[in-house]
C-alpha atoms as a PDB file:
ATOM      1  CA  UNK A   1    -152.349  93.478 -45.142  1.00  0.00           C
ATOM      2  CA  UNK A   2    -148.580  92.654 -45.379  1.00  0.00           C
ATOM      3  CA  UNK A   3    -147.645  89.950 -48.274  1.00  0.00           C
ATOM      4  CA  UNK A   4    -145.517  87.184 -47.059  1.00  0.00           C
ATOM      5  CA  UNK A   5    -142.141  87.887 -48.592  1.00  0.00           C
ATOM      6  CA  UNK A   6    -141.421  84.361 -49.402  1.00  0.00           C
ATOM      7  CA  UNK A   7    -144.442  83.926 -51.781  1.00  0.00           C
ATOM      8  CA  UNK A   8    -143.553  87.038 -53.506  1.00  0.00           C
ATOM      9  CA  UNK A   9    -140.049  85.512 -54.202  1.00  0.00           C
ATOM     10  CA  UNK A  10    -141.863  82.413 -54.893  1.00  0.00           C
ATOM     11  CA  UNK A  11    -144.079  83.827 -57.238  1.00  0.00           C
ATOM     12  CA  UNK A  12    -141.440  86.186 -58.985  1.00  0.00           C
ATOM     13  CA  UNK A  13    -139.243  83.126 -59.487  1.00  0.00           C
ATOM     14  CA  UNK A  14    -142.334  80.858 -61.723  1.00  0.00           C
ATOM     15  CA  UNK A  15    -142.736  83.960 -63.351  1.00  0.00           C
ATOM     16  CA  UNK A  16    -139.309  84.484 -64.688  1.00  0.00           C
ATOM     17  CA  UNK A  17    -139.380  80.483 -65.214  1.00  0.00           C
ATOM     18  CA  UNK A  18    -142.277  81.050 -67.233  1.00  0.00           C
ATOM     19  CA  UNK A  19    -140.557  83.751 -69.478  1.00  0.00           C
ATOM     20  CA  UNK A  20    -137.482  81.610 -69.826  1.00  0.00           C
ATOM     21  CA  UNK A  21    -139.002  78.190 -70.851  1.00  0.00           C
ATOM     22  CA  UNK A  22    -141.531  80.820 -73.393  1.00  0.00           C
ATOM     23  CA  UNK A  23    -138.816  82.232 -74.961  1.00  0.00           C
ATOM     24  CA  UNK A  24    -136.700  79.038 -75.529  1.00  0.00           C
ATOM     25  CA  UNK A  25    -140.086  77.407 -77.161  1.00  0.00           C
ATOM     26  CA  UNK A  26    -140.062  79.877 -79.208  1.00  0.00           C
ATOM     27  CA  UNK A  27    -136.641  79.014 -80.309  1.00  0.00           C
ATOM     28  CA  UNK A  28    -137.325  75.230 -80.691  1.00  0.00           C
ATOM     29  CA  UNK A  29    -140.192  75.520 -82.167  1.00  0.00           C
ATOM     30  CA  UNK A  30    -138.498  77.808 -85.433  1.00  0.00           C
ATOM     31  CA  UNK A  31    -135.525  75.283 -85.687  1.00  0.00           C
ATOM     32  CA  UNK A  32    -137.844  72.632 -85.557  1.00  0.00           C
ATOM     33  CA  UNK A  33    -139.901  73.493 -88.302  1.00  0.00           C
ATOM     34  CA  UNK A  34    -137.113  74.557 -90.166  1.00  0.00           C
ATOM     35  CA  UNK A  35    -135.154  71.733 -89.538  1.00  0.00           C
ATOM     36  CA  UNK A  36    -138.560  68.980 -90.787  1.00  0.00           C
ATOM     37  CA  UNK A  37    -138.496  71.506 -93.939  1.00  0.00           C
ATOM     38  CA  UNK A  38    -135.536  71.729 -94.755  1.00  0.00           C
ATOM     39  CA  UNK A  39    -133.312  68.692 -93.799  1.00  0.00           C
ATOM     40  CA  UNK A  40    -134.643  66.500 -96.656  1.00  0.00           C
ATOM     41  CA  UNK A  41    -133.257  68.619 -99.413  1.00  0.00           C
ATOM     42  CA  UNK A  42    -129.732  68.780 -97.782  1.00  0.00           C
ATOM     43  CA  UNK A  43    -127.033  66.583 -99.236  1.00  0.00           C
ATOM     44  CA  UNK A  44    -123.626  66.841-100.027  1.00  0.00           C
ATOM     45  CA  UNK A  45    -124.651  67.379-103.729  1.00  0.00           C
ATOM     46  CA  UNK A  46    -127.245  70.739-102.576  1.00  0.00           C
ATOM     47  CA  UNK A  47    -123.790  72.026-100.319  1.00  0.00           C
ATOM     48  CA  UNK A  48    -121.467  71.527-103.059  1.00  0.00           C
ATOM     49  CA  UNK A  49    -122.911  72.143-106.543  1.00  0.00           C
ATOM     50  CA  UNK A  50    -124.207  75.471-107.879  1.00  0.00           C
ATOM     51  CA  UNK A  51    -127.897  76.929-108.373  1.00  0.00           C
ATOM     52  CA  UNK A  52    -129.784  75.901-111.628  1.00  0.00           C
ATOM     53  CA  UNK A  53    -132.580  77.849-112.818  1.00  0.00           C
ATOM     54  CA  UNK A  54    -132.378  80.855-110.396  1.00  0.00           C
ATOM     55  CA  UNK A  55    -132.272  78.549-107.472  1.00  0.00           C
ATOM     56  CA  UNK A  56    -135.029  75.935-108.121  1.00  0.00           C
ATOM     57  CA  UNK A  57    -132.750  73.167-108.696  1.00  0.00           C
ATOM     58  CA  UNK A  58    -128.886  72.305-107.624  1.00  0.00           C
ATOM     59  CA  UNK A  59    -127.251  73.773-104.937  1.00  0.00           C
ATOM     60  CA  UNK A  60    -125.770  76.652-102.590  1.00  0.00           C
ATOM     61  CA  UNK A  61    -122.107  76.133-102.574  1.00  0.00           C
ATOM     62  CA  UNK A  62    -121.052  79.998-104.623  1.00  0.00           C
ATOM     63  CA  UNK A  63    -123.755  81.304-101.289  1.00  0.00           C
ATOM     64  CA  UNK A  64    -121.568  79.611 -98.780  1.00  0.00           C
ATOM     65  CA  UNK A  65    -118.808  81.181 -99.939  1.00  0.00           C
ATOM     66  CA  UNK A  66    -119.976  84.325-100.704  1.00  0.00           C
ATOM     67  CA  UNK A  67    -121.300  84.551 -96.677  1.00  0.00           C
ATOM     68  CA  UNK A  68    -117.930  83.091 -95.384  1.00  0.00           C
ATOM     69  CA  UNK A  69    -116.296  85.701 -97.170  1.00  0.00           C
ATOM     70  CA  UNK A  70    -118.446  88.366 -96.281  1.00  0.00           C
ATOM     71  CA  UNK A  71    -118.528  87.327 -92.329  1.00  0.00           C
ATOM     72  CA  UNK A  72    -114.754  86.506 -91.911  1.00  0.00           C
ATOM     73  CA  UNK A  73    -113.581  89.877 -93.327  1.00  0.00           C
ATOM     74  CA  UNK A  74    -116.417  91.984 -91.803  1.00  0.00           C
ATOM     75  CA  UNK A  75    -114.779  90.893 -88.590  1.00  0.00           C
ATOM     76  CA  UNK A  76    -111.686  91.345 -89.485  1.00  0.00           C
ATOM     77  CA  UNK A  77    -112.428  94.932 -90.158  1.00  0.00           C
ATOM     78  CA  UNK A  78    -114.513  95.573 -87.408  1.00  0.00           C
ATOM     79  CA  UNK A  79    -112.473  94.083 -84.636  1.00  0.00           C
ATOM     80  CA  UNK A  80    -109.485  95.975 -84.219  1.00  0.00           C
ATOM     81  CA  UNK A  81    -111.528  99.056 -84.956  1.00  0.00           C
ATOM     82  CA  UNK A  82    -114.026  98.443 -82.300  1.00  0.00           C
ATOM     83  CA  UNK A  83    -111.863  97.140 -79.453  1.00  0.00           C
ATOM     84  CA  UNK A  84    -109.101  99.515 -80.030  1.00  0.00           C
ATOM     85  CA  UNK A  85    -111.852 102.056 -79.515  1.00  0.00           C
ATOM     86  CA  UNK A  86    -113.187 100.575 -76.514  1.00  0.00           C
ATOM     87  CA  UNK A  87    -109.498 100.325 -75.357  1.00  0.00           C
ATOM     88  CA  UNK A  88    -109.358 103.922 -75.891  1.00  0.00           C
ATOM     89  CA  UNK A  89    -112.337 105.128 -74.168  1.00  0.00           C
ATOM     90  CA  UNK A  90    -111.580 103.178 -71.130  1.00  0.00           C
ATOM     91  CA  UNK A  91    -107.579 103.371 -70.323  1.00  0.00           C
ATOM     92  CA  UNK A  92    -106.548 106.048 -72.197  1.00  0.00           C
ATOM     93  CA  UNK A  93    -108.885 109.095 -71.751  1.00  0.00           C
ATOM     94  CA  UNK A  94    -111.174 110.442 -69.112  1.00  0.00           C
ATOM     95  CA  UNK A  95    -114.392 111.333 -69.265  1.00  0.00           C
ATOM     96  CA  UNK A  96    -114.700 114.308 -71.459  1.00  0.00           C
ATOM     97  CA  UNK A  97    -116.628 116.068 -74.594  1.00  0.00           C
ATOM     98  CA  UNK A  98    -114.968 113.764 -77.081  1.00  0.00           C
ATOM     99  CA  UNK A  99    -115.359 110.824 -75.223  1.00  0.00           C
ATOM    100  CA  UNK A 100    -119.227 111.615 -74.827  1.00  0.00           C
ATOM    101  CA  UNK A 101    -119.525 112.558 -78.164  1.00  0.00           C
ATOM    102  CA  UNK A 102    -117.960 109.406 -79.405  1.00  0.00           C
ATOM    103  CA  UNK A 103    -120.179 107.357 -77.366  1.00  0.00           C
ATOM    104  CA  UNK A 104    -123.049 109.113 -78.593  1.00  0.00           C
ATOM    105  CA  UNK A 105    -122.261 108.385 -81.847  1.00  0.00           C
ATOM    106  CA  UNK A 106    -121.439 104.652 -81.049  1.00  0.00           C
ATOM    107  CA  UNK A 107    -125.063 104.508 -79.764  1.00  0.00           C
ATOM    108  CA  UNK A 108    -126.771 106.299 -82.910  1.00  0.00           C
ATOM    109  CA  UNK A 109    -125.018 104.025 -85.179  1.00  0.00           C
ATOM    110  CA  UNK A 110    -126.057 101.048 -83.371  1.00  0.00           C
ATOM    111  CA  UNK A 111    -130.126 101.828 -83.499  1.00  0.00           C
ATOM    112  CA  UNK A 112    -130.082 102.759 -87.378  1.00  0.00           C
ATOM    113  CA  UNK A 113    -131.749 100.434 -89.522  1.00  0.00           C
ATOM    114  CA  UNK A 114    -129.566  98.205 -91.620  1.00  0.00           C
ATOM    115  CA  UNK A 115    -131.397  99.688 -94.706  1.00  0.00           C
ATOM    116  CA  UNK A 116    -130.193 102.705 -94.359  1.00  0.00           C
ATOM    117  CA  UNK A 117    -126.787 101.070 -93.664  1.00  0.00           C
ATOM    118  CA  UNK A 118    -127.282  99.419 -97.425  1.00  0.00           C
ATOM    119  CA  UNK A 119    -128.391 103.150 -98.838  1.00  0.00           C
ATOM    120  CA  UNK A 120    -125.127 104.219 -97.302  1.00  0.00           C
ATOM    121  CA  UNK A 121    -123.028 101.353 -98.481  1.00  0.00           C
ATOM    122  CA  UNK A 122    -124.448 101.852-101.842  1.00  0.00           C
ATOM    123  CA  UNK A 123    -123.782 105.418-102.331  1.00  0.00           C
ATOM    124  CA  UNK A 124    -120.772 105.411-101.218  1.00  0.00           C
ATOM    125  CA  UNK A 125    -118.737 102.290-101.824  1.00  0.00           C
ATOM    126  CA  UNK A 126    -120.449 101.513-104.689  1.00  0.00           C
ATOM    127  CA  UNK A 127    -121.506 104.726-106.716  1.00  0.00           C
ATOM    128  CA  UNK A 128    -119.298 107.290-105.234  1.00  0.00           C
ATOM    129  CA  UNK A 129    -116.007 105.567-104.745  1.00  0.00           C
ATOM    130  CA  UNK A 130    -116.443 102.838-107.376  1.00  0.00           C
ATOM    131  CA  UNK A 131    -116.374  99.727-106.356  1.00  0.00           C
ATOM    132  CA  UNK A 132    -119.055  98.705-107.730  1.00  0.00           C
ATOM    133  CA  UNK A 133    -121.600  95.797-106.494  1.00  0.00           C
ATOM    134  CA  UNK A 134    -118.597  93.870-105.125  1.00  0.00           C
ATOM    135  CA  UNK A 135    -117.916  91.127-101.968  1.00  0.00           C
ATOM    136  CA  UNK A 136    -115.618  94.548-100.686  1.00  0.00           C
ATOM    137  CA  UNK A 137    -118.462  97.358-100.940  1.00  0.00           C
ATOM    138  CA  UNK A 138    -120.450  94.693 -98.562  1.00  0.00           C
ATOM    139  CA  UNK A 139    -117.656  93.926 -96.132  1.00  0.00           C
ATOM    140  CA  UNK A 140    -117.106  97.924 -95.529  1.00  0.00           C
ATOM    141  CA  UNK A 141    -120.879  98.439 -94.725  1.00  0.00           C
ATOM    142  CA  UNK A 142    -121.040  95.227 -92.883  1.00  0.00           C
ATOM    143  CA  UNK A 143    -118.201  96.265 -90.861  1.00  0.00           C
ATOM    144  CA  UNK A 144    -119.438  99.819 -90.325  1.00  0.00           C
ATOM    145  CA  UNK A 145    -123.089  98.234 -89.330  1.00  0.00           C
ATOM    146  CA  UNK A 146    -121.365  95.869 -86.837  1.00  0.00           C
ATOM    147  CA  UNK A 147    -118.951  98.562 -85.041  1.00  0.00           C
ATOM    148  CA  UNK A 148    -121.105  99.627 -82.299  1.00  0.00           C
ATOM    149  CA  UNK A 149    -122.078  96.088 -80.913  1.00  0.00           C
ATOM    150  CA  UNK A 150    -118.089  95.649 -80.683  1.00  0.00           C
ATOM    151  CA  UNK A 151    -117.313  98.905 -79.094  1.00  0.00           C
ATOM    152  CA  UNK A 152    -120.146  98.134 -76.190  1.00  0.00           C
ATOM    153  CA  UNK A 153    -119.389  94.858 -75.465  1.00  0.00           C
ATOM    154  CA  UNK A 154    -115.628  95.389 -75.791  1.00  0.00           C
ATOM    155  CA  UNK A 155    -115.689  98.823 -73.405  1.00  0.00           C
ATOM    156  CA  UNK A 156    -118.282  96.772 -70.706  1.00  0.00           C
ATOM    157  CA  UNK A 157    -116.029  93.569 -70.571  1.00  0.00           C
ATOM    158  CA  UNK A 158    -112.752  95.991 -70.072  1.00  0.00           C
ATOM    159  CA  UNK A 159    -114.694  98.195 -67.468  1.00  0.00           C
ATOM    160  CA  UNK A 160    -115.604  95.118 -65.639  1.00  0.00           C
ATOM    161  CA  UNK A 161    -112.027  93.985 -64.710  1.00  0.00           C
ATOM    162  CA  UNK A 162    -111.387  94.880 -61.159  1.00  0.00           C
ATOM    163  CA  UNK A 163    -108.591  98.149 -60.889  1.00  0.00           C
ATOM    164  CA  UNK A 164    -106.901  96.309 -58.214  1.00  0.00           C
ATOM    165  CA  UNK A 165    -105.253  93.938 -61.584  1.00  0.00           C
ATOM    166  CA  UNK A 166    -104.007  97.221 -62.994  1.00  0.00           C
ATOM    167  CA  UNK A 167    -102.406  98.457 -59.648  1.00  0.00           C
ATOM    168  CA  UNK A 168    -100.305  94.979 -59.147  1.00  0.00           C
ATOM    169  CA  UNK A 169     -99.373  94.860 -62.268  1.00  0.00           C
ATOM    170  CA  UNK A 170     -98.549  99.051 -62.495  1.00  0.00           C
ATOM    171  CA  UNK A 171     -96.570  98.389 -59.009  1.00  0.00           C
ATOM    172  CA  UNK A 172     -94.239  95.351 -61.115  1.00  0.00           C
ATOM    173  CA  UNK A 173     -92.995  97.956 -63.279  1.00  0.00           C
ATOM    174  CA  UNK A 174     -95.461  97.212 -66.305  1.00  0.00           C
ATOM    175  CA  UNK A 175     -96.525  99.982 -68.653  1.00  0.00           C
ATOM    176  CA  UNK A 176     -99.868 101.032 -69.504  1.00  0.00           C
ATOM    177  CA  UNK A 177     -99.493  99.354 -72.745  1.00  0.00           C
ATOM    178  CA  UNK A 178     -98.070  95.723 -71.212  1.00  0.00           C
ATOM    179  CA  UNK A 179    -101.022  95.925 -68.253  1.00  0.00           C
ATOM    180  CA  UNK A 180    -103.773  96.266 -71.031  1.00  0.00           C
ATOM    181  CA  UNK A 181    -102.387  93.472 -73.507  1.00  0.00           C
ATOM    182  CA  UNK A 182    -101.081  91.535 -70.457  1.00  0.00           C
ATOM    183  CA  UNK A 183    -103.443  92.104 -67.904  1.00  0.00           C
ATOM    184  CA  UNK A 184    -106.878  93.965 -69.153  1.00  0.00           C
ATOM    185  CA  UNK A 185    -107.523  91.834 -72.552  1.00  0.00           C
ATOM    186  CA  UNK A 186    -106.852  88.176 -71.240  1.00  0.00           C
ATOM    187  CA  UNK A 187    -109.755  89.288 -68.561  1.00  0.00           C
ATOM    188  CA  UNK A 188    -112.026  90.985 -70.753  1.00  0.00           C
ATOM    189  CA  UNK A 189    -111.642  87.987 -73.735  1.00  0.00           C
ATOM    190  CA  UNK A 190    -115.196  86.412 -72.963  1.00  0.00           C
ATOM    191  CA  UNK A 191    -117.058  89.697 -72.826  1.00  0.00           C
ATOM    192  CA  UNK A 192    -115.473  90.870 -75.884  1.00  0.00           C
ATOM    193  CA  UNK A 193    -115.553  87.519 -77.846  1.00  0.00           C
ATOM    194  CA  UNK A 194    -119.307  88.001 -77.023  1.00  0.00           C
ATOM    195  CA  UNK A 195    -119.769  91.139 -78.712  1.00  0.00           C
ATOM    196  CA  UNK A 196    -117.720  89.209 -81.864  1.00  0.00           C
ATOM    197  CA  UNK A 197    -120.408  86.485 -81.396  1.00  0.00           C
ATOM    198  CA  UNK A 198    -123.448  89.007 -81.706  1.00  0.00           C
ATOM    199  CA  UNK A 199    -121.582  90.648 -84.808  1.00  0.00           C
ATOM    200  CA  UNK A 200    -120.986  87.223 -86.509  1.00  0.00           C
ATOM    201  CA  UNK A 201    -124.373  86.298 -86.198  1.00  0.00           C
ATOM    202  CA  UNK A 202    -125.871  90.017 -87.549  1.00  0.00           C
ATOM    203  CA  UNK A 203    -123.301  89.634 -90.306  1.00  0.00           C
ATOM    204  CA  UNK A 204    -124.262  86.372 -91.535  1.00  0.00           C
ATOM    205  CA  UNK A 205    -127.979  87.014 -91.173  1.00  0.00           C
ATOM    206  CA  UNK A 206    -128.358  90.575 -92.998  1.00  0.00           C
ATOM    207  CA  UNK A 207    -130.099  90.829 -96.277  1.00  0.00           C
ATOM    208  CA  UNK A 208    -130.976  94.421 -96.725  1.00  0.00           C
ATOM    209  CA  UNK A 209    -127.394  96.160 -96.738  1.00  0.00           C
ATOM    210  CA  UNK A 210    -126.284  93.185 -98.280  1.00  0.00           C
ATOM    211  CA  UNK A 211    -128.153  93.272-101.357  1.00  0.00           C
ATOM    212  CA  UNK A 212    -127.835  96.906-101.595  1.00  0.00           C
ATOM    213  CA  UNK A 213    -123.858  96.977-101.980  1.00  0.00           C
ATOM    214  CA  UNK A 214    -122.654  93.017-102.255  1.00  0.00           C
ATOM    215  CA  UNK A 215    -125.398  92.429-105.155  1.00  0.00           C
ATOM    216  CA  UNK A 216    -126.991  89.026-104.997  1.00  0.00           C
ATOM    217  CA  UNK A 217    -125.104  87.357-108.180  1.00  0.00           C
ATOM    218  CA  UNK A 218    -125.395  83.847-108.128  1.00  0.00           C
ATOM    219  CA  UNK A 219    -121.617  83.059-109.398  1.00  0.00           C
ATOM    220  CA  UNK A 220    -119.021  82.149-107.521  1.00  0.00           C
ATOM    221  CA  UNK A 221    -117.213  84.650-106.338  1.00  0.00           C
ATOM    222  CA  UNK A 222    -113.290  84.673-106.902  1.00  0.00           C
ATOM    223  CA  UNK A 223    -112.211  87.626-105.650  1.00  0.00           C
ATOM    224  CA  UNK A 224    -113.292  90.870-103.055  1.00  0.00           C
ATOM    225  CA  UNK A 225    -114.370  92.613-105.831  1.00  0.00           C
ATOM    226  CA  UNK A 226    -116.683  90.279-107.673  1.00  0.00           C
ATOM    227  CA  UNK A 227    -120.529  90.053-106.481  1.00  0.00           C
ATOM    228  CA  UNK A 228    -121.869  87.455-105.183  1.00  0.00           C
ATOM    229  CA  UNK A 229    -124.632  86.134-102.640  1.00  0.00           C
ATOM    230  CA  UNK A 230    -124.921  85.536 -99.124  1.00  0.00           C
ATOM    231  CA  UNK A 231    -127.245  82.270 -98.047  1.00  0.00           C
ATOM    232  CA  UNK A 232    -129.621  85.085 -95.698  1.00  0.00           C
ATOM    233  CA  UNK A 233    -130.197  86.842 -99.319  1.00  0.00           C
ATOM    234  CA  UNK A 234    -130.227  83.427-100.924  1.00  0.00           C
ATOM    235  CA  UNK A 235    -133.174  82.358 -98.791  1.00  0.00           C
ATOM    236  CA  UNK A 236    -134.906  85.990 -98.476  1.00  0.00           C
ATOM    237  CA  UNK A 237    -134.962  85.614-103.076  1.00  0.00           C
ATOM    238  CA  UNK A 238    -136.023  82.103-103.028  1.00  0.00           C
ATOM    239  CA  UNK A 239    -139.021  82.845-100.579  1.00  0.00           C
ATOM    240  CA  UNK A 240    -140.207  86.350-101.651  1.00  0.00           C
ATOM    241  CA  UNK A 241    -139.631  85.539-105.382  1.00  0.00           C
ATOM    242  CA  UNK A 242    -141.821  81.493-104.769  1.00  0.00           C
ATOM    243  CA  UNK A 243    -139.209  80.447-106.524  1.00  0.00           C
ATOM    244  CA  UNK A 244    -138.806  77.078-104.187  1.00  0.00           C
ATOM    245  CA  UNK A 245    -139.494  77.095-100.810  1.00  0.00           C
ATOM    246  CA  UNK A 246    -138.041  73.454-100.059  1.00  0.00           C
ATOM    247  CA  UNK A 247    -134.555  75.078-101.049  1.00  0.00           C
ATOM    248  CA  UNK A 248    -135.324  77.931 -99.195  1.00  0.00           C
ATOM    249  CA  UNK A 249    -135.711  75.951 -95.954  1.00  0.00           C
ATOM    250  CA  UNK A 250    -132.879  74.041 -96.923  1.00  0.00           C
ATOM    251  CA  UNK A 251    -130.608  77.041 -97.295  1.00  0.00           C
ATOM    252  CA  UNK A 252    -132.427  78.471 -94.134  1.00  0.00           C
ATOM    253  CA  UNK A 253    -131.744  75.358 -92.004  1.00  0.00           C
ATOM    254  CA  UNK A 254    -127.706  75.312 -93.304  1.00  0.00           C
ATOM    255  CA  UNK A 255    -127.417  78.629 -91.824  1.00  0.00           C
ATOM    256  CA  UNK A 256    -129.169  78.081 -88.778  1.00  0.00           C
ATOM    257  CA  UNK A 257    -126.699  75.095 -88.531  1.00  0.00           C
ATOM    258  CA  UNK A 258    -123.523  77.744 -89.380  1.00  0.00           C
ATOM    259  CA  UNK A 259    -124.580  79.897 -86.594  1.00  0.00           C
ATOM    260  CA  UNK A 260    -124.798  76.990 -84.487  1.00  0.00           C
ATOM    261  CA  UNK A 261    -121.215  75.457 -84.797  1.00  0.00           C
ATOM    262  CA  UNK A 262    -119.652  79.357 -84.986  1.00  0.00           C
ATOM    263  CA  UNK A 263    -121.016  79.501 -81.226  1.00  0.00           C
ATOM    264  CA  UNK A 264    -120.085  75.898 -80.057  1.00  0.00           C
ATOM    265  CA  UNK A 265    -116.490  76.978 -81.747  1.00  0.00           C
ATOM    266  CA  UNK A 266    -116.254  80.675 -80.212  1.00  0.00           C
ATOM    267  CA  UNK A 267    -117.411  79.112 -76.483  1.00  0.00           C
ATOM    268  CA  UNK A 268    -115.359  76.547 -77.060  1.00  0.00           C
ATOM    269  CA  UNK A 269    -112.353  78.968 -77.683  1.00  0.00           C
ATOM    270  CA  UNK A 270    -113.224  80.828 -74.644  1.00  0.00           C
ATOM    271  CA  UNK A 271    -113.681  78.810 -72.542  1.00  0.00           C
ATOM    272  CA  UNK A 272    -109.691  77.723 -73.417  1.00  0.00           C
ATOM    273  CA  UNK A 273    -108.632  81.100 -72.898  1.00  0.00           C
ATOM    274  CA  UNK A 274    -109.999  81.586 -69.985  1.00  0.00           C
ATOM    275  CA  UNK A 275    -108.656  78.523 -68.621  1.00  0.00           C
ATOM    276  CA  UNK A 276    -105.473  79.187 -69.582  1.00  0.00           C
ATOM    277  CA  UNK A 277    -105.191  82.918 -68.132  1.00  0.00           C
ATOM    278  CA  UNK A 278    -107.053  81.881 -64.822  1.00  0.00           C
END
C-alpha cells in the first residue's frame, strides 16, 4: 500500500510545528518564572548599590561590572583570533595535514567541558604564570573556551559566499587581501556576528571556569587584575549556598534581560550592515 505523499508532507510539517512551538514553551515558560521571581526585587537601588551580608541584602552593581568586563574583553581576544583563523583556513591554504589538524583541534576544544577549561585557566594563568585570581586570568580562559564557536561560524559564513564575488572582484585588479576585507567579510558579517552572538552568550553565562581563575570576590573590581564576580557566579553562590533566592532570581532575571538587549543590539547591527553592503 503506497502512502499518499501529501499526507506525509502534511504530517511531517505538524510534527516539526509541534517541536518548534515545544521548544519555545520551554523558553517562555523559564523567563516567565524567572521573570514573576525575580522582577519584584529589581530596582535601581538592587542595580546600583553593592552586596551586604554575602548577598542577602543590597545589590549587584561590582557583578555587573565584573561580567561586562569579563564578556567585552573575552571577545575582544577571541575575535581576531578566531576569524583570522577561519580567514586562514579558507583563502589562504588548501586542504592539507595542517589544515586538518587544526580543524581537529578546533573541534576537540569546542566539546571539552568548561571545567576543565577552569582547571586549565587555573593552573596556568593563575598558579603557573602568576596572575593570580584576577578579571585577566578569566578573560584568557574565557577567550580560549570561546575560540572554536568563532572559528566554525566564522569559516562556514566565509565558505558560504559564492566564488563568483571573488572572480569579479580578482578580474578588477583587487588583491587577495582587498577581495577578503572588501568583498568576503562584508558577506560573511551575519554568519560571523552569529558565532560572536553564541560566544557572548557562553561568556556571560559560565560559572565553572569562571570561578576557577576570575575568583568570585564581591568588590568592585578596578582593574584586569583584581577579582571580582560575574552575575552567572553571583546567582550559581546565592542559590547553592540558600543564601537568598529572591536575589538570586533577581540577579538571574537581569541577566536573562542582558542577553536579551546584546541580541536585539547585535541583529540590530546586522541587519545595518547588511543593508548597507547589499
Amino acid at each position: 500500500m503506497r502512502i499518499n505523499p501529501k499526507k506525509v508532507n502534511k504530517f511531517i510539517q505538524i510534527m516539526l510545528n509541534v517541536q518548534a512551538f515545544f521548544t519555545v514553551g520551554i523558553l517562555i515558560v523559564i523567563v516567565a518564572l524567572i521573570l514573576v521571581k525575580g522582577i519584584g526585587n529589581i530596582n535601581l537601588e538592587f542595580l546600583f548599590s553593592f552586596p551586604e551580608d554575602m548577598g542577602r541584602h543590597g545589590g549587584i552593581y561590582p557583578t555587573i561590572i565584573g561580567t561586562i568586563m569579563l564578556v567585552i574583553l573575552s571577545i575582544l581576544f577571541a575575535t581576531p583570533l578566531g576569524v583570522g583563523t577561519a580567514i586562514f583556513l579558507t583563502e589562504y591554504t588548501k586542504e592539507t595535514i595542517l589544515t586538518k589538524i587544526i580543524r581537529f583541534g578546533v573541534e576537540s576544544l569546542a566539546g571539552i567541558p568548561s571545567i576543565l577549561y577552569g582547571l586549565f585557566g587555573f593552573i596556568f594563568f593563575v598558579i603557573k604564570l602568576k596572575m593570580g585570581w584576577s578579571i585577566l586570568s578569566g578573560v584568557l580562559t574565557i577567550a580560549i573556551m570561546i575560540l572554536p564557536t568563532i572559528i566554525r561560524t566564522s569559516e562556514e559564513a566565509i565558505k558560504a559566499v559564492p566564488k563568483n564575488f571573488r572572480i569579479v572582484s580578482y578580474s578588477l585588479g583587487a588583491t587577495k587581501w582587498e577581495t577578503v576585507i572588501k568583498v568576503v567579510l562584508p558577506s560573511a558579517t551575519p554568519g560571523i556576528l552569529t558565532g560572536i552572538m553564541l560566544s557572548v552568550g557562553r561568556a556571560v553565562g559560565e560559572t565553572a571556569a569562571v570561578i576557577f581563575t576570575m575568583g568570585s570576590s564581591l568588590r568592585l573590581p578596578t582593574s584586569i587584575m583584581d577579582s571580582g564576580r560575574t552575575m552567572a557566579v553571583h546567582f550559581y553562590i546565592l542559590a547553592r549556598e540558600g543564601i537568598s533566592m529572591e536575589k538570586a532570581y533577581a540577579t538571574a532575571l537581569v541577566l536573562v534581560l542582558s542577553i536579551l538587549l546584546i541580541n536585539i543590539v547585535a541583529y540590530y547591527t546586522m541587519n545595518k550592515v547588511v543593508s548597507r553592503f547589499s
